[in-house]
N, C-alpha and C. Protein backbone atom coordinates (compact mmCIF):
# COMPACT_ATOMS: atom_id res chain seq x y z
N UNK A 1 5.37 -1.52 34.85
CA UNK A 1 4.61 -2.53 34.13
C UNK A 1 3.13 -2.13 34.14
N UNK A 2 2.60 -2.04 32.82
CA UNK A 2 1.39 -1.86 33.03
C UNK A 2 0.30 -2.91 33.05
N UNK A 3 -0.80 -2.53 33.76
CA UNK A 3 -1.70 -3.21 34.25
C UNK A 3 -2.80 -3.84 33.38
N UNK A 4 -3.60 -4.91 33.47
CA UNK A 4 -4.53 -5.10 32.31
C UNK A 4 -5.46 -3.90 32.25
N UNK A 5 -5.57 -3.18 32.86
CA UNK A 5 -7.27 -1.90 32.93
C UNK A 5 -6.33 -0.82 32.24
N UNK A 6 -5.27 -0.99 32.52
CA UNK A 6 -4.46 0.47 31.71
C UNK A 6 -4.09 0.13 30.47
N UNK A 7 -3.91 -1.18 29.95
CA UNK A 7 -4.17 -1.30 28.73
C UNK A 7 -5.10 -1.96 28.27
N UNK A 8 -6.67 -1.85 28.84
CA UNK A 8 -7.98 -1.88 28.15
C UNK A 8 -8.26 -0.32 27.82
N UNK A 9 -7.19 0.71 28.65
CA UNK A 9 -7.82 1.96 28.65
C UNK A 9 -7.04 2.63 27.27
N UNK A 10 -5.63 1.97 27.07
CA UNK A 10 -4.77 2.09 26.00
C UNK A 10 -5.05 1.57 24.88
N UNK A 11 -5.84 0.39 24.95
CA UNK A 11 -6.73 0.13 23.75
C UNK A 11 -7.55 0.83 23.18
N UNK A 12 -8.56 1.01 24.09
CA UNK A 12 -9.62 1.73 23.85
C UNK A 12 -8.96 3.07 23.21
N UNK A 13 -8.77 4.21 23.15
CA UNK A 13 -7.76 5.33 23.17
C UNK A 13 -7.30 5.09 21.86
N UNK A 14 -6.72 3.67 21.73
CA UNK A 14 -6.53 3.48 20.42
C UNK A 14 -6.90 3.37 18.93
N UNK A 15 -8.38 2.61 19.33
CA UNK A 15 -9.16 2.34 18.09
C UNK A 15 -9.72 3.81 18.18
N UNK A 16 -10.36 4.67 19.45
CA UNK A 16 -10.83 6.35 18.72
C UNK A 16 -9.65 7.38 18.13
N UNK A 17 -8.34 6.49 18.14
CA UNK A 17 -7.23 7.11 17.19
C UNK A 17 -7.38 6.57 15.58
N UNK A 18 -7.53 5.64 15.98
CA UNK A 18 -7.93 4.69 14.60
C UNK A 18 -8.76 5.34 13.97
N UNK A 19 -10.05 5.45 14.58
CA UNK A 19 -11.36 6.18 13.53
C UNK A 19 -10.72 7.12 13.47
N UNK A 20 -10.31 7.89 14.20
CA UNK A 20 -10.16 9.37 13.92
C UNK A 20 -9.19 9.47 12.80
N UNK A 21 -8.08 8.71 12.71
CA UNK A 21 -7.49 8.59 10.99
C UNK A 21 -8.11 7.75 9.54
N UNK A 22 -8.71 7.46 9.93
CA UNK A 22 -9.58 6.14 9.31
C UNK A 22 -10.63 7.82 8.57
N UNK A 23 -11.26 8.19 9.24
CA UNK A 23 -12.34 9.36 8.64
C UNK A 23 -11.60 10.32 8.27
N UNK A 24 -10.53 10.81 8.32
CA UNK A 24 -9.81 12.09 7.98
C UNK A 24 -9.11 11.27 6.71
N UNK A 25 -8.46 9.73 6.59
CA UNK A 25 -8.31 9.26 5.08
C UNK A 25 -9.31 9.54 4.06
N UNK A 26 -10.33 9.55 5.02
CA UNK A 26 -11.96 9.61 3.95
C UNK A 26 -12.49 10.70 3.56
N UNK A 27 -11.61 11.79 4.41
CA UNK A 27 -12.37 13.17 4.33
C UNK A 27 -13.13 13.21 2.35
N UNK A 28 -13.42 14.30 2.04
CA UNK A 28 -13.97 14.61 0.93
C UNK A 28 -12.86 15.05 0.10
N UNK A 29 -11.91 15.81 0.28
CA UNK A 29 -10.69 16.44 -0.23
C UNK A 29 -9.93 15.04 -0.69
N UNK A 30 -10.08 14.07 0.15
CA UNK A 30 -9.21 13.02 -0.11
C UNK A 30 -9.30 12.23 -1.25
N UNK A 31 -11.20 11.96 -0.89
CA UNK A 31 -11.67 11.06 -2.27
C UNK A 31 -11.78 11.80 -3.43
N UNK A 32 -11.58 13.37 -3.84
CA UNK A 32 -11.63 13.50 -4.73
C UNK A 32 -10.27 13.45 -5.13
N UNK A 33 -9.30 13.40 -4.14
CA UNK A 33 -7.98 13.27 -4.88
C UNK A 33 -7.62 12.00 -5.54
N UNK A 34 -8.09 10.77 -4.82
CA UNK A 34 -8.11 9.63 -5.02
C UNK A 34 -9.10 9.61 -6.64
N UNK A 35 -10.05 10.53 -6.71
CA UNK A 35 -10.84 9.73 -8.25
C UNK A 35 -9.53 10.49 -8.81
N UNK A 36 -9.39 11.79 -9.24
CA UNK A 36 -8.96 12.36 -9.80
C UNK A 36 -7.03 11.36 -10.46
N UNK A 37 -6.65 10.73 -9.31
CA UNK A 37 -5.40 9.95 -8.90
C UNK A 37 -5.64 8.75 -9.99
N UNK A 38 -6.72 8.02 -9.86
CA UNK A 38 -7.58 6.59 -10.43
C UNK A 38 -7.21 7.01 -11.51
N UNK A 39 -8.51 8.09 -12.06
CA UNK A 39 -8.37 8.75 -13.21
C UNK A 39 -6.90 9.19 -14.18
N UNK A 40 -6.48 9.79 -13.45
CA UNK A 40 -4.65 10.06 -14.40
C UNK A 40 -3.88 8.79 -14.74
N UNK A 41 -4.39 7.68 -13.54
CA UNK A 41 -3.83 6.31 -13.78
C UNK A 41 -4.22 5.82 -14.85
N UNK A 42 -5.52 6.06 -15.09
CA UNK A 42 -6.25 4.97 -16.26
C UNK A 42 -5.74 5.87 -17.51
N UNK A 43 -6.05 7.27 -17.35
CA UNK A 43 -5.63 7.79 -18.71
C UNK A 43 -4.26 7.70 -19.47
N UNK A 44 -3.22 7.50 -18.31
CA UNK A 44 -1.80 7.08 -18.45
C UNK A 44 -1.55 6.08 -19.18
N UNK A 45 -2.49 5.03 -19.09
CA UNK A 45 -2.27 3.30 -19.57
C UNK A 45 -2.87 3.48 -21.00
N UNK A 46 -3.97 4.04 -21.01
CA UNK A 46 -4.89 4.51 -22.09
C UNK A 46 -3.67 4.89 -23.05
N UNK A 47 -3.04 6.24 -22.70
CA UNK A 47 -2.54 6.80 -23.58
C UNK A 47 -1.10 6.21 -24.17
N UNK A 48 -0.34 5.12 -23.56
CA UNK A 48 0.85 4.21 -24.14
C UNK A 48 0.21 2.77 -24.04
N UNK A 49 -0.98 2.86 -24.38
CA UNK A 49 -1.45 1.68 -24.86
C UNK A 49 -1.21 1.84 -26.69
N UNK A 50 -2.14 3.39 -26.40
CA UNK A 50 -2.77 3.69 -28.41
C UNK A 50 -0.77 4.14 -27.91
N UNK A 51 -0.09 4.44 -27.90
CA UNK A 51 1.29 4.86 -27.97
C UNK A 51 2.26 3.53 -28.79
N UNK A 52 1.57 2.51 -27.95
CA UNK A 52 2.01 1.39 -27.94
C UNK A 52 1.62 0.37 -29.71
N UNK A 53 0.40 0.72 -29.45
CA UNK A 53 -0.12 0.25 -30.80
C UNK A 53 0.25 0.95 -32.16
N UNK A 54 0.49 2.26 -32.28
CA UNK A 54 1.09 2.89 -33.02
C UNK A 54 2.50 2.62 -33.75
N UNK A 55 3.25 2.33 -32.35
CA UNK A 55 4.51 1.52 -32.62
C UNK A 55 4.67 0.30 -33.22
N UNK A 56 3.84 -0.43 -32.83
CA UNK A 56 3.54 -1.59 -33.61
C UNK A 56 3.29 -1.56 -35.07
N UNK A 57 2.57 -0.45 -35.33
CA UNK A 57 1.94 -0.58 -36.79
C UNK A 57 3.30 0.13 -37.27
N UNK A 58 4.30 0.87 -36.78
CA UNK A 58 5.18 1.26 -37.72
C UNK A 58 5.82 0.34 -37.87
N UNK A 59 6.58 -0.33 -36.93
CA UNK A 59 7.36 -0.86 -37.04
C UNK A 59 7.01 -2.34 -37.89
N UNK A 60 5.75 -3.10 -37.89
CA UNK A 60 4.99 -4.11 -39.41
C UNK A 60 5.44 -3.24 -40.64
N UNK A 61 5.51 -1.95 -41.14
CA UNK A 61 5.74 -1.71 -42.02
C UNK A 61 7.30 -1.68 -42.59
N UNK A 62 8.01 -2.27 -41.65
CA UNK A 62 9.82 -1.86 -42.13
C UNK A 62 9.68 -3.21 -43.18
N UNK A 63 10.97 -2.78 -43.94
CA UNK A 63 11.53 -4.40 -44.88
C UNK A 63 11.48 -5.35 -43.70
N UNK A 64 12.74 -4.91 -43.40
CA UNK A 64 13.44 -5.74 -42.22
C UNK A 64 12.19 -6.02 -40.94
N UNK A 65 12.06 -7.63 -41.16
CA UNK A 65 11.29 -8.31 -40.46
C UNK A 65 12.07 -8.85 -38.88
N UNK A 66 13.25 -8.90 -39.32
CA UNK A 66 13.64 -9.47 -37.73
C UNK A 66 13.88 -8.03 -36.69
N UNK A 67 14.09 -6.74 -37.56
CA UNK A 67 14.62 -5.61 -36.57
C UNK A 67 13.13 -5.58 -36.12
N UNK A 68 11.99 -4.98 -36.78
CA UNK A 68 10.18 -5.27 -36.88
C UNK A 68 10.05 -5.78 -35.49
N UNK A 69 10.52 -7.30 -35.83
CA UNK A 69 9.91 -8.06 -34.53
C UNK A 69 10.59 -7.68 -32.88
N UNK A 70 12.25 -7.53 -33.04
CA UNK A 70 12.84 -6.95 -32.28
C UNK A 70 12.59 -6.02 -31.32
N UNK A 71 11.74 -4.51 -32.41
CA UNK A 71 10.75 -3.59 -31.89
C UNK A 71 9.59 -3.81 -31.34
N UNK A 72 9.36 -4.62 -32.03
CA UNK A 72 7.67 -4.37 -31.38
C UNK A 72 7.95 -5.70 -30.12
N UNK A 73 9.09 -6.40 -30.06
CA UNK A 73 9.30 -6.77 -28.55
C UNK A 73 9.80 -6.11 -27.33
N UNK A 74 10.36 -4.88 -28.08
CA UNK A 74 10.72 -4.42 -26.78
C UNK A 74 9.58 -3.35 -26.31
N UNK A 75 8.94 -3.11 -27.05
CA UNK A 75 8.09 -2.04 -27.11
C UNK A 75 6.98 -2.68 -26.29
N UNK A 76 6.93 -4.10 -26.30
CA UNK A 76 5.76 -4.62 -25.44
C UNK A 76 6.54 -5.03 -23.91
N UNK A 77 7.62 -5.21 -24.12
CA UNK A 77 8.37 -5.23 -22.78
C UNK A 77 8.07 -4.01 -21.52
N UNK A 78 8.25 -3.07 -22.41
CA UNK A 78 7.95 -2.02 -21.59
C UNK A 78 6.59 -1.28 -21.37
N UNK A 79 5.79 -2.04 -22.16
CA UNK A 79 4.80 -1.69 -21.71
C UNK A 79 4.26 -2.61 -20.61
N UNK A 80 4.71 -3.83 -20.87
CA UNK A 80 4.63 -4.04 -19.59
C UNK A 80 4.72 -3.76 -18.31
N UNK A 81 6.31 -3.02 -18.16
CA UNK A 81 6.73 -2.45 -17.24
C UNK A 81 5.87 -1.44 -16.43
N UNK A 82 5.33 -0.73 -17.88
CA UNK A 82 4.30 0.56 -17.36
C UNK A 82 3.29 0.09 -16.82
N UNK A 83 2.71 -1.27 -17.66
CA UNK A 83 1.03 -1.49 -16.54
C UNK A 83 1.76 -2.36 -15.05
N UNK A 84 2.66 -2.38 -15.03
CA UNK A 84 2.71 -3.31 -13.83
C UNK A 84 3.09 -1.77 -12.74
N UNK A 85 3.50 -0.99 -13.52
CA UNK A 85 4.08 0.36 -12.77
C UNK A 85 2.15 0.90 -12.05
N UNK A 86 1.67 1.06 -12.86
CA UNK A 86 0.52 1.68 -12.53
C UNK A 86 -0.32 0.62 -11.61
N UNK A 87 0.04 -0.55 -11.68
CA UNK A 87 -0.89 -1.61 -11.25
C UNK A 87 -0.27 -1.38 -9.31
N UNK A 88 0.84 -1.06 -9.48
CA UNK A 88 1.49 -0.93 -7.93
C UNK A 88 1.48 -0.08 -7.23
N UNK A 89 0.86 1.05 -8.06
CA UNK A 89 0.28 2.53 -7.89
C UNK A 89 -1.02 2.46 -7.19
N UNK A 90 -1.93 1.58 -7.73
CA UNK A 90 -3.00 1.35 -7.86
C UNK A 90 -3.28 0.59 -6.03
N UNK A 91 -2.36 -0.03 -6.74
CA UNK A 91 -2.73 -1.04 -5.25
C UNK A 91 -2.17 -0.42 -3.58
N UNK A 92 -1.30 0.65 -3.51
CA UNK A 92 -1.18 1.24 -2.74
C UNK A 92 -2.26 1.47 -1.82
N UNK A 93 -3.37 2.32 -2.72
CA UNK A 93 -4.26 2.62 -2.13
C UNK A 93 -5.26 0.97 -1.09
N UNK A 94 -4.89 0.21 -1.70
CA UNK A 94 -5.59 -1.29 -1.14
C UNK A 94 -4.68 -1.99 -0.18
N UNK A 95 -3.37 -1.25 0.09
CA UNK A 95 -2.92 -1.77 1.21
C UNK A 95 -3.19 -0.82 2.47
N UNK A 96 -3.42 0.22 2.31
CA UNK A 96 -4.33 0.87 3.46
C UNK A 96 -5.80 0.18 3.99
N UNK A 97 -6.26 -0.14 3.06
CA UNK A 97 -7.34 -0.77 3.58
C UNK A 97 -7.19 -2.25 4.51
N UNK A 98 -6.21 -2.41 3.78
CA UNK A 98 -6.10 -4.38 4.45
C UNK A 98 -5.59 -3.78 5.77
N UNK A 99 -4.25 -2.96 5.70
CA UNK A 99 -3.77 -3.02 6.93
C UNK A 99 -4.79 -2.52 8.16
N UNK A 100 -5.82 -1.13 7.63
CA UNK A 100 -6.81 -0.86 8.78
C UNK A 100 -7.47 -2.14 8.65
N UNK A 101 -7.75 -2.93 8.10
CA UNK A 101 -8.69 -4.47 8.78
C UNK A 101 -7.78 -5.09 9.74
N UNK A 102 -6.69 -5.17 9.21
CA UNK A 102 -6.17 -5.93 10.32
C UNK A 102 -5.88 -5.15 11.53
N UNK A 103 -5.35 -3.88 11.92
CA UNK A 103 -5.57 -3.67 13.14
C UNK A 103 -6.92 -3.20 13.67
N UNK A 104 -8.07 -3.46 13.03
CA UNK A 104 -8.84 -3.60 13.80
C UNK A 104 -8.58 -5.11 14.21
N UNK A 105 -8.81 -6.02 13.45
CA UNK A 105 -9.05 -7.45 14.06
C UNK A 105 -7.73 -7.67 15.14
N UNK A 106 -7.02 -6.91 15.23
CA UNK A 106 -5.57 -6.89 16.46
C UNK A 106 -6.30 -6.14 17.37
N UNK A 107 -7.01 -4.78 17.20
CA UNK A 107 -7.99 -4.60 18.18
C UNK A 107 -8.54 -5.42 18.95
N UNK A 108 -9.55 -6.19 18.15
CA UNK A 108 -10.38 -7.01 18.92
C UNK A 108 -9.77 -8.05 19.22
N UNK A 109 -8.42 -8.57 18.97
CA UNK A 109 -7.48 -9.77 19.71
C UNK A 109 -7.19 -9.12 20.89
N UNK A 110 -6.24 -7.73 21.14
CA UNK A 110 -5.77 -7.44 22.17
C UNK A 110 -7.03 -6.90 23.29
N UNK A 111 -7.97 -6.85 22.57
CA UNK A 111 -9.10 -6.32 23.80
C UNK A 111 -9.48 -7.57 24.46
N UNK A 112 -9.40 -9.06 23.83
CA UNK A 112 -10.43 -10.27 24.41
C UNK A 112 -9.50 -10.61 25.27
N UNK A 113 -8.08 -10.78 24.72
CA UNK A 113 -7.43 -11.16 25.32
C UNK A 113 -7.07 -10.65 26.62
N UNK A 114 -7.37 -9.22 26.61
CA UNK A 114 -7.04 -8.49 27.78
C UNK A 114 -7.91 -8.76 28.79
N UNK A 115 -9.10 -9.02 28.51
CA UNK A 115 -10.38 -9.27 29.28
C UNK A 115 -10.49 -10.93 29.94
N UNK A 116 -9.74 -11.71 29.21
CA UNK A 116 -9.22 -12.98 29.51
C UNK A 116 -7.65 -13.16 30.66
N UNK A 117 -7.17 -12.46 29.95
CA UNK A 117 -6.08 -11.79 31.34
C UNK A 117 -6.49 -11.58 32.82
N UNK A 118 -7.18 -10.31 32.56
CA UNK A 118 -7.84 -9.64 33.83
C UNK A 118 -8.52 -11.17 35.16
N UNK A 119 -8.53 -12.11 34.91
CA UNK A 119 -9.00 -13.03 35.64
C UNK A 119 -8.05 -13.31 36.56
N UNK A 120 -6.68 -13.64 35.69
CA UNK A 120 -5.74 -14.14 36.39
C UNK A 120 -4.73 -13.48 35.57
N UNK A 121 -3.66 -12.40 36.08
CA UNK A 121 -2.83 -11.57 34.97
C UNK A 121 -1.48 -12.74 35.63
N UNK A 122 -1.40 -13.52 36.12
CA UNK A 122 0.12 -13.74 36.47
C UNK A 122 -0.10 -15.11 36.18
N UNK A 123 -0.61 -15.84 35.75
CA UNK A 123 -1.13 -17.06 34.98
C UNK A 123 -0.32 -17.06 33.78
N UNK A 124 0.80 -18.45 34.64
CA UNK A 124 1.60 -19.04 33.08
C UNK A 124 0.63 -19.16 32.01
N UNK A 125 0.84 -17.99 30.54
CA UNK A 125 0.51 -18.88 29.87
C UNK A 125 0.80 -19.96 28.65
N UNK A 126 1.99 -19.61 28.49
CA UNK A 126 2.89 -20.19 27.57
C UNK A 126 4.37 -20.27 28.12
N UNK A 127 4.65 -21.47 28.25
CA UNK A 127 6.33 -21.65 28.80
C UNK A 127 6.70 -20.82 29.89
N UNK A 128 7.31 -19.70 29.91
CA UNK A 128 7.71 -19.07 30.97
C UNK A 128 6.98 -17.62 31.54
N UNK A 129 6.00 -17.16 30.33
CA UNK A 129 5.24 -16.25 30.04
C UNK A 129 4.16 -16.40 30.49
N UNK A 130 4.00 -15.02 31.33
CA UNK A 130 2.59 -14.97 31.78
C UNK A 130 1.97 -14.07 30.97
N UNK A 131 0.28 -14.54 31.17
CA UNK A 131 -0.85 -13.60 30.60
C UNK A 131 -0.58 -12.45 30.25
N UNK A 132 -0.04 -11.83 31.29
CA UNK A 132 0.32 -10.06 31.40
C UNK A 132 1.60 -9.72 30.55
N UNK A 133 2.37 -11.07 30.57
CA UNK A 133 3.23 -10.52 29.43
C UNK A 133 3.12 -10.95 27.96
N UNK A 134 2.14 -11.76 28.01
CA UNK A 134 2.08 -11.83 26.47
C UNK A 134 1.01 -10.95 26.17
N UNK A 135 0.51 -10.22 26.83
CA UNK A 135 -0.65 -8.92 26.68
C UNK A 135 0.67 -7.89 26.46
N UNK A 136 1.59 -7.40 26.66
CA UNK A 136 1.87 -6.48 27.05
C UNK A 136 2.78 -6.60 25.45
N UNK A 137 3.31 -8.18 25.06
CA UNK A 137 3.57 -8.32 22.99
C UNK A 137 2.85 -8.16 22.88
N UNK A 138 1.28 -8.62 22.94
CA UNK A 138 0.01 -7.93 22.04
C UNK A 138 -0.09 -6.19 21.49
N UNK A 139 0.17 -5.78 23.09
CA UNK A 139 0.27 -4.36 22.35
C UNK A 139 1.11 -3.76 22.09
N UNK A 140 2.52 -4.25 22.55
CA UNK A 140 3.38 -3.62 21.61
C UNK A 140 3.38 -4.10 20.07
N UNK A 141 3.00 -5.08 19.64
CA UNK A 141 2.37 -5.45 18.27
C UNK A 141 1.42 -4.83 17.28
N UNK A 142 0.34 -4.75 18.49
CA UNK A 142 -0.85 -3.46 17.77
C UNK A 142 -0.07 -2.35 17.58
N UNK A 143 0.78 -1.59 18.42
CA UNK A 143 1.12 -0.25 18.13
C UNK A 143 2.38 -0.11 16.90
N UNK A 144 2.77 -1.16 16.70
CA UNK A 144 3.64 -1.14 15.66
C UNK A 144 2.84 -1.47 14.25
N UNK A 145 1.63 -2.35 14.29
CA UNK A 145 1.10 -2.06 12.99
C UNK A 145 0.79 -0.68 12.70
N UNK A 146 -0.16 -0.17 13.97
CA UNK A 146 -0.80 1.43 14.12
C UNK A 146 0.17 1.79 13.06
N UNK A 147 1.45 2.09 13.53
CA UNK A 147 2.27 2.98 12.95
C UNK A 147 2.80 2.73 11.78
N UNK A 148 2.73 1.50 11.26
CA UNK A 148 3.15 1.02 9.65
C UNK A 148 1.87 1.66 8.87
N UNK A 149 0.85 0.98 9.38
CA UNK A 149 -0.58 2.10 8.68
C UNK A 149 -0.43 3.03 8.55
N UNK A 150 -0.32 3.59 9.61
CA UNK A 150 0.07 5.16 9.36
C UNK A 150 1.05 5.69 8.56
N UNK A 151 2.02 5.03 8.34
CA UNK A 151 3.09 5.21 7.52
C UNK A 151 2.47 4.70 6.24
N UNK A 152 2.09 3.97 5.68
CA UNK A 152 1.24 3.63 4.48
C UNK A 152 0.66 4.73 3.85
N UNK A 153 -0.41 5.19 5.12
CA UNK A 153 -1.27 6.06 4.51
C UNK A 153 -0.42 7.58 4.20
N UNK A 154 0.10 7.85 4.84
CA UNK A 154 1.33 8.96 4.33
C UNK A 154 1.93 9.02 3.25
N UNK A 155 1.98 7.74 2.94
CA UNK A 155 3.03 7.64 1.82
C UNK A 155 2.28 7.41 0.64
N UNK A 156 0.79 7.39 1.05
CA UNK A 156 -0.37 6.95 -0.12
C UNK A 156 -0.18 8.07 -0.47
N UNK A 157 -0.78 9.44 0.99
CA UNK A 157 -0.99 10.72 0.46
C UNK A 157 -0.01 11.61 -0.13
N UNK A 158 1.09 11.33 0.13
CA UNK A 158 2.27 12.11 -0.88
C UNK A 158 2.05 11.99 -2.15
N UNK A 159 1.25 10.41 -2.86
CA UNK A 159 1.49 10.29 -4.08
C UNK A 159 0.14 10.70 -4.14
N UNK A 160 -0.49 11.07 -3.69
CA UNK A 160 -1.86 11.66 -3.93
C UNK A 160 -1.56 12.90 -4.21
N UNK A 161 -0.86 13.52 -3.16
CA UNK A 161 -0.84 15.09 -3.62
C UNK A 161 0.25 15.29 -4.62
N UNK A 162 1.19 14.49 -5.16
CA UNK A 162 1.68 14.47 -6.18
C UNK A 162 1.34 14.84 -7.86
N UNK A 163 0.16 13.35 -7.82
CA UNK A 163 -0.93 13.22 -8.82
C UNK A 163 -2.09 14.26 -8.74
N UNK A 164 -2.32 14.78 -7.62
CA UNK A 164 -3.35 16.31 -8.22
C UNK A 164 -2.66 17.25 -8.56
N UNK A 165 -1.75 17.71 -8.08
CA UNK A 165 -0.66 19.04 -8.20
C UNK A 165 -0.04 18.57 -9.71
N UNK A 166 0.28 17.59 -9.66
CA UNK A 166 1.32 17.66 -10.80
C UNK A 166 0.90 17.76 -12.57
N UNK A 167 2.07 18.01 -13.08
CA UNK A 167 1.64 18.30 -14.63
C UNK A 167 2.12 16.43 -15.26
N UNK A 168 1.63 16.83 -17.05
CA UNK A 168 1.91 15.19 -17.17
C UNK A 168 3.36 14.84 -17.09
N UNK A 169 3.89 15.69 -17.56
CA UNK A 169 5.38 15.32 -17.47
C UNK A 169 6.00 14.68 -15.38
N UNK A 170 5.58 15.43 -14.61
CA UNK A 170 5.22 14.79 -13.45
C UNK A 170 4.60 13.22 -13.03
N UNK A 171 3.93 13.38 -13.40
CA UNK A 171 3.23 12.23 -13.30
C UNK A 171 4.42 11.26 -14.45
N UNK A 172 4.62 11.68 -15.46
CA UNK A 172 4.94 10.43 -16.12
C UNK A 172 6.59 9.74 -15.39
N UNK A 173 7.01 10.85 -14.93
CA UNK A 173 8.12 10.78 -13.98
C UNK A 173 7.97 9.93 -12.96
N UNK A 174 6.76 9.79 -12.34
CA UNK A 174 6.56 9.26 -11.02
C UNK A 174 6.24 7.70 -11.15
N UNK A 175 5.58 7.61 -12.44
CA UNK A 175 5.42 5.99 -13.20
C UNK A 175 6.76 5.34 -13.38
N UNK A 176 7.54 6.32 -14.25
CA UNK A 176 8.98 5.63 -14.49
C UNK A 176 9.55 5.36 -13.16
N UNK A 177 9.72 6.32 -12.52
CA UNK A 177 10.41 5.95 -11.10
C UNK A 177 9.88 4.17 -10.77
N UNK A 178 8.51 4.02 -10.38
CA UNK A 178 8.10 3.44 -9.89
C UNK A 178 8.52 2.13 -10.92
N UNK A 179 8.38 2.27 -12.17
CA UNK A 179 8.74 1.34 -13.49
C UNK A 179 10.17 0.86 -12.82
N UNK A 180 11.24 1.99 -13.08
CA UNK A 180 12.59 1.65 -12.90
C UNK A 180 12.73 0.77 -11.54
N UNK A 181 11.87 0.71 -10.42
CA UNK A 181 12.18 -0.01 -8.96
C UNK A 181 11.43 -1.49 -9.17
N UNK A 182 10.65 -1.53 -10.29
CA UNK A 182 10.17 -2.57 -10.53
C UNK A 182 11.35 -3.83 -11.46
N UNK A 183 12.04 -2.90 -11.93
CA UNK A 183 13.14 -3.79 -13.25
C UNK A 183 14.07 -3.75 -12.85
N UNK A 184 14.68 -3.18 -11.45
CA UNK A 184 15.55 -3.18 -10.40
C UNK A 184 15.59 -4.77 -9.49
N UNK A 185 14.13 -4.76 -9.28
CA UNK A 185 13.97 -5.68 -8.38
C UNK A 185 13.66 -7.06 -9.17
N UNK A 186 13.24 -6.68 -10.84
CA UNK A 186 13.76 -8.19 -11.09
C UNK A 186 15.05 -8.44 -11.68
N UNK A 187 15.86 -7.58 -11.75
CA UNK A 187 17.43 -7.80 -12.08
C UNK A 187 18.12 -8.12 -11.43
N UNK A 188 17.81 -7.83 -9.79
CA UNK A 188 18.27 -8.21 -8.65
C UNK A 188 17.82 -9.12 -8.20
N UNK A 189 16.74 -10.12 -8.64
CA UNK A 189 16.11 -11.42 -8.37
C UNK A 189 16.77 -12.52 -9.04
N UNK A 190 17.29 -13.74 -7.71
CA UNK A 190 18.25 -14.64 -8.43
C UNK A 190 17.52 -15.62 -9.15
N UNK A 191 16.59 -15.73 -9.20
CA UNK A 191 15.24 -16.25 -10.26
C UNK A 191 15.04 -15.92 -11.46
């Protein structure tokens, strides 16, 4: 069982793991992958937007007004699909950020708390639970976000190095994918 000072020392240890991934997300290599990433995103939407509008204007020109409308509904269906595809793309990158806020602010829970411990570590403090063991869920808590972050940010950077390396046909692959898990999950929604 560890002690409150061995996990103020396991804390600590922790957040200079933290920065130390936190600045290597940031390196320079990264953010230019990230504009460059932004960038293919926006030009993607850009380009089956006017794709999109095109379709439209052909399809106003048929006789047939109900096939017309037919088209240019499905044609906006899926474009939907695509900005919501890119919009989830997008936001990837913004769940790295939330999650490093929050384990910092789990940082600074499991550090006060630890320091609030240290007075009295064998002090009921809830029902049958003492201080020391609800310190000891604290950090097994922190270390399981650690590692979802971390897993986040991995999985950011795959699609990072995806989107620089790749050609358009790549990329447009990686939208659909992401499209198709989106129309998956509302086909599979009993709503």
């Amino acid at each position: 069982m560890l002690t409150v000072f061995e996990i103020l020392s396991i804390n600590t240890v922790l957040v200079t793991a933290l920065v130390g991934i936190w600045t290597l997300f940031l390196r320079r290599e990264m953010t230019k992958s990230l504009t460059k990433f932004r960038a293919v995103l926006k030009d993607y939407k850009k380009q089956k937007a006017k794709d999109l509008f095109e379709k439209i204007r052909d399809a106003e020109k048929k006789p047939d007004v109900i096939k017309a409308m037919d088209r240019i509904s499905d044609y906006t269906d899926s474009w939907g699909y695509i900005s919501e595809a890119v919009s989830v793309l997008k936001s990837k990158e913004d769940q790295i950020y939330k999650y490093g806020k929050y384990a910092i602010a789990f940082f600074a829970g499991t550090f006060l708390f630890a320091l609030y411990t240290a007075t009295e570590p064998e002090a009921i403090f809830t029902g049958y639970i003492t201080r020391i063991g609800f310190l000891h869920f604290l950090l097994a808590l922190e270390i399981l976000l650690i590692f979802y972050w971390i897993w986040i940010i991995f999985d950011f950077g795959k699609i990072l190095t995806e989107f620089s390396e790749a050609e358009s046909e790549d990329i447009e692959k990686r939208i659909m994918k992401t499209k198709e898990g989106i129309k998956t999950k509302e086909e599979s929604s009993p709503f």
